[in-house]
Protein backbone atom coordinates (compact mmCIF):
# COMPACT_ATOMS: atom_id res chain seq x y z
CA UNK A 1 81.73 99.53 133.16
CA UNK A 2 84.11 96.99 132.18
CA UNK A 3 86.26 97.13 129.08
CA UNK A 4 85.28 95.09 125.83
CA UNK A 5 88.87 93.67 125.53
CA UNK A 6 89.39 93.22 129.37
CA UNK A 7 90.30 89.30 129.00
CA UNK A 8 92.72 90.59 126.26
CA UNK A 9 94.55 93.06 127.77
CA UNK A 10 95.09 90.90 130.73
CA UNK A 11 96.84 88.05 127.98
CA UNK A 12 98.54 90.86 126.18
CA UNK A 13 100.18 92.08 129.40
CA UNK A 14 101.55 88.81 130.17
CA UNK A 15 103.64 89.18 126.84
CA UNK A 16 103.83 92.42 127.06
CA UNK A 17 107.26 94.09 125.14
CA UNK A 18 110.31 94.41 127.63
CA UNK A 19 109.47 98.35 127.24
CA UNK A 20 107.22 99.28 130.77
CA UNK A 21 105.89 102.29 128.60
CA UNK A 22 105.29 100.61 126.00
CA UNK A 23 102.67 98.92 128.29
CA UNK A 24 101.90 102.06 129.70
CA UNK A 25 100.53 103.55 126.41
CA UNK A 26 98.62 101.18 125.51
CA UNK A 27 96.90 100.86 128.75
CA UNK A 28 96.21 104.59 128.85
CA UNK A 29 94.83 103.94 125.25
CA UNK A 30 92.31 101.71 126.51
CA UNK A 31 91.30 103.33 129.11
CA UNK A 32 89.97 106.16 126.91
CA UNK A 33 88.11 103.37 125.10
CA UNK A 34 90.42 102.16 122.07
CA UNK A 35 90.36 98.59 121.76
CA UNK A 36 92.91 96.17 121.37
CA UNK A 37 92.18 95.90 117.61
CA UNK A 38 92.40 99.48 117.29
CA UNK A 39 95.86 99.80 118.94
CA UNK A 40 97.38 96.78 117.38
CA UNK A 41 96.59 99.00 113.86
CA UNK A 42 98.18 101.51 115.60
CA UNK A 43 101.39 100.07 116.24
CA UNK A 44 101.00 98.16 112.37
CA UNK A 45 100.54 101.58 111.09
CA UNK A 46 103.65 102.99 112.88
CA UNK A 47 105.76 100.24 112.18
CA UNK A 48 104.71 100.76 108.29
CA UNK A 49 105.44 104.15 108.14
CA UNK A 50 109.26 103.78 109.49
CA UNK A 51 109.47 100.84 107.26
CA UNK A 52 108.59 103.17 104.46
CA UNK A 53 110.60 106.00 105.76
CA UNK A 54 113.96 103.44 105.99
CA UNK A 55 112.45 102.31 101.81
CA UNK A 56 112.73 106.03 101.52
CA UNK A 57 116.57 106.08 102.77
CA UNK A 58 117.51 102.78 100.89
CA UNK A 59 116.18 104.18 97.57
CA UNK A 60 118.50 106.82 96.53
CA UNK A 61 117.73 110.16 99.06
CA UNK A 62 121.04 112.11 100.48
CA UNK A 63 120.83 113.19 103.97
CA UNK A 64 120.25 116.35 103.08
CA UNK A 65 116.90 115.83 100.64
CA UNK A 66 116.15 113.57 103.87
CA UNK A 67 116.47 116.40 106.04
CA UNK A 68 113.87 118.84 103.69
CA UNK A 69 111.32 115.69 103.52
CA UNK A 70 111.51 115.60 107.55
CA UNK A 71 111.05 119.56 107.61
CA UNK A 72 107.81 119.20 105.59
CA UNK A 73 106.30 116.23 106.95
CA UNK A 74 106.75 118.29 110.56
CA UNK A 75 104.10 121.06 111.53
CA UNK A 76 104.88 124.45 111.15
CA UNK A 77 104.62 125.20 114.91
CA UNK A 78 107.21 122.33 115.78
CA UNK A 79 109.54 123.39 112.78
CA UNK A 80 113.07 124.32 113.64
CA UNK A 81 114.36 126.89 111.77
């Protein structure tokens, strides 16, 4: 069965970023049936939250009370402690 987005991704590869994974990723991400729509929000939604995190930074946080907001944002089986 072909992909829905197969003409896409063949486009989107020929601008693809300079990053192979990058490429990589999302090809493995269609291949377990996202579509190109769906992983564009994906890389929106990523590139929102570190714009937020950096708004986050910029708005008055020490490294420290940066530090504690990372700790709780990670899961409690990745936590360093």
């Amino acid at each position: 069965m072909d992909h829905p987005d197969d003409q896409q991704q063949e486009t989107w590869s020929e601008y693809q970023p300079r990053d192979p994974e990058i490429t990589g990723l999302v090809q493995q991400l269609a291949a377990n049936g996202l579509v190109l729509s769906q992983i564009e929000e994906l890389i929106k939604q990523a590139l929102k939250s570190k714009l937020a995190e950096l708004s986050e930074r910029d708005s008055g946080y020490d490294d420290v009370a940066w530090e504690v907001l990372e700790d709780l944002r990670t899961p409690p089986r990745n936590r360093q402690h």
